[in-house]
Protein backbone atom coordinates (compact mmCIF):
# COMPACT_ATOMS: atom_id res chain seq x y z
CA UNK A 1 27.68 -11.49 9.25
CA UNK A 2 27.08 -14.70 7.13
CA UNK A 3 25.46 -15.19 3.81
CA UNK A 4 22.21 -13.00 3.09
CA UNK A 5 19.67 -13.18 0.61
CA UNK A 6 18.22 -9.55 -0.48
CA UNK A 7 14.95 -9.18 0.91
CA UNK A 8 12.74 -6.51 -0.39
CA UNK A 9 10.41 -5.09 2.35
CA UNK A 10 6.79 -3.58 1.96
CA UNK A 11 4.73 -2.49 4.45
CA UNK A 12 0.37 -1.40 4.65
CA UNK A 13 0.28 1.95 5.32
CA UNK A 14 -3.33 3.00 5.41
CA UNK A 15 -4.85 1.80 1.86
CA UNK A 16 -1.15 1.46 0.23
CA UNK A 17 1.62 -0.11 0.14
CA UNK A 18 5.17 1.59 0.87
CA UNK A 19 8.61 0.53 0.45
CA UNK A 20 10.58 0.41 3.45
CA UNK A 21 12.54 3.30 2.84
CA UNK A 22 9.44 5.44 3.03
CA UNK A 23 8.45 4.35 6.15
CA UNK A 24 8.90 7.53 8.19
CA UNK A 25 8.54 5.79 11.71
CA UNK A 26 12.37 4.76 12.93
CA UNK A 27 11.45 2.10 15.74
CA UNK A 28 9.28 0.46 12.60
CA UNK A 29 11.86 0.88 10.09
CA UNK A 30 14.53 -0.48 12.47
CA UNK A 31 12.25 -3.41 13.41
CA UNK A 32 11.27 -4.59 9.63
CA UNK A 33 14.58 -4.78 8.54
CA UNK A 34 15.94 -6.73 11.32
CA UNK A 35 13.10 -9.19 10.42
CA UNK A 36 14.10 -8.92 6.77
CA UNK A 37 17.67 -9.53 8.07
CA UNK A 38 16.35 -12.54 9.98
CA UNK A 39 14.70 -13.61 7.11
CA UNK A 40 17.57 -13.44 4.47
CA UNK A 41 19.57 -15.22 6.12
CA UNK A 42 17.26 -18.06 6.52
CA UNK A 43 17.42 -18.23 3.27
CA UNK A 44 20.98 -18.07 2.41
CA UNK A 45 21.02 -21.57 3.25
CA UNK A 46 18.08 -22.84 1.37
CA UNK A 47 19.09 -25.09 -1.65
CA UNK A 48 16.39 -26.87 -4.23
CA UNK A 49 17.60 -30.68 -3.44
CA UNK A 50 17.02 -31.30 -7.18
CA UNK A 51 18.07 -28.02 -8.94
CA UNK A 52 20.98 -26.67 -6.52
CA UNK A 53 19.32 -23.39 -6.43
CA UNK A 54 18.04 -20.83 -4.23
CA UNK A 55 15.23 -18.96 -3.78
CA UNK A 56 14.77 -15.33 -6.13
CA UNK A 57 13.23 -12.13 -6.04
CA UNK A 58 12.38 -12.59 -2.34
CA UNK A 59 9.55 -10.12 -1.03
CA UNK A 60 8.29 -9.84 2.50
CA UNK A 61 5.26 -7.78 2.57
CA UNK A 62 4.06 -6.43 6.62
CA UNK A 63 0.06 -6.15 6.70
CA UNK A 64 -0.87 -3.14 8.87
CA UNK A 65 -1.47 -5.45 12.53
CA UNK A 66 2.62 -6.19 11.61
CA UNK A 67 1.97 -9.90 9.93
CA UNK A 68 4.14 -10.48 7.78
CA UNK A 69 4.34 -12.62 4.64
CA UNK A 70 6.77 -14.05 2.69
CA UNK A 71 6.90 -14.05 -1.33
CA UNK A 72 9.48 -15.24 -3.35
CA UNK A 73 10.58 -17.07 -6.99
CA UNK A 74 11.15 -20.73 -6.98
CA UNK A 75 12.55 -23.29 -9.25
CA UNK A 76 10.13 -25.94 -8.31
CA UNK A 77 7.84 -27.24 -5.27
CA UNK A 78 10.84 -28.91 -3.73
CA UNK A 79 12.26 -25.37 -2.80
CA UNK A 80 8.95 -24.54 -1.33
CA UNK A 81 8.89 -27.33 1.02
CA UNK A 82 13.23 -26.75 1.99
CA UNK A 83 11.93 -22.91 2.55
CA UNK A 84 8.99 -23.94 4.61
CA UNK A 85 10.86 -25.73 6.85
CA UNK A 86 13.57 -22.93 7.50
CA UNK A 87 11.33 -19.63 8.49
């Protein structure tokens, strides 16, 4: 396996919000974090042009109809636009 970036996964669960590891359903569980897999390794190659530096503190939150979105830290815009382009 190449170059990952750690992705922290959330996921709706009624009115909260669980961490991955609490999910108790397997087939979910095993799902999310192959997207989260997907996901961080996306990433891995994602560079700021200007700063040389990747993206931080990535989250990926999964609503409860299984959308997900994609959070992270960035040194500027420039990032933003490299990541957009790459997931």
């Amino acid at each position: 396996m190449g170059l990952m970036i750690p992705v922290r996964v959330t996921v709706a669960v009624g009115r909260k919000n669980v961490a991955l590891e609490d999910v108790q359903n397997q087939k979910v569980v095993s799902a999310l974090r192959q997207a989260s897999r997907d996901v961080g390794m996306s990433l891995a190659n994602a560079k700021c042009p200007v700063h040389d530096k990747g993206p931080t503190n990535v989250r990926l939150h999964f609503d409860s109809a299984g959308a997900g979105d994609l959070k992270y830290d960035s040194c500027c815009e420039k990032l933003g636009e490299m990541i957009a382009k790459l997931v």
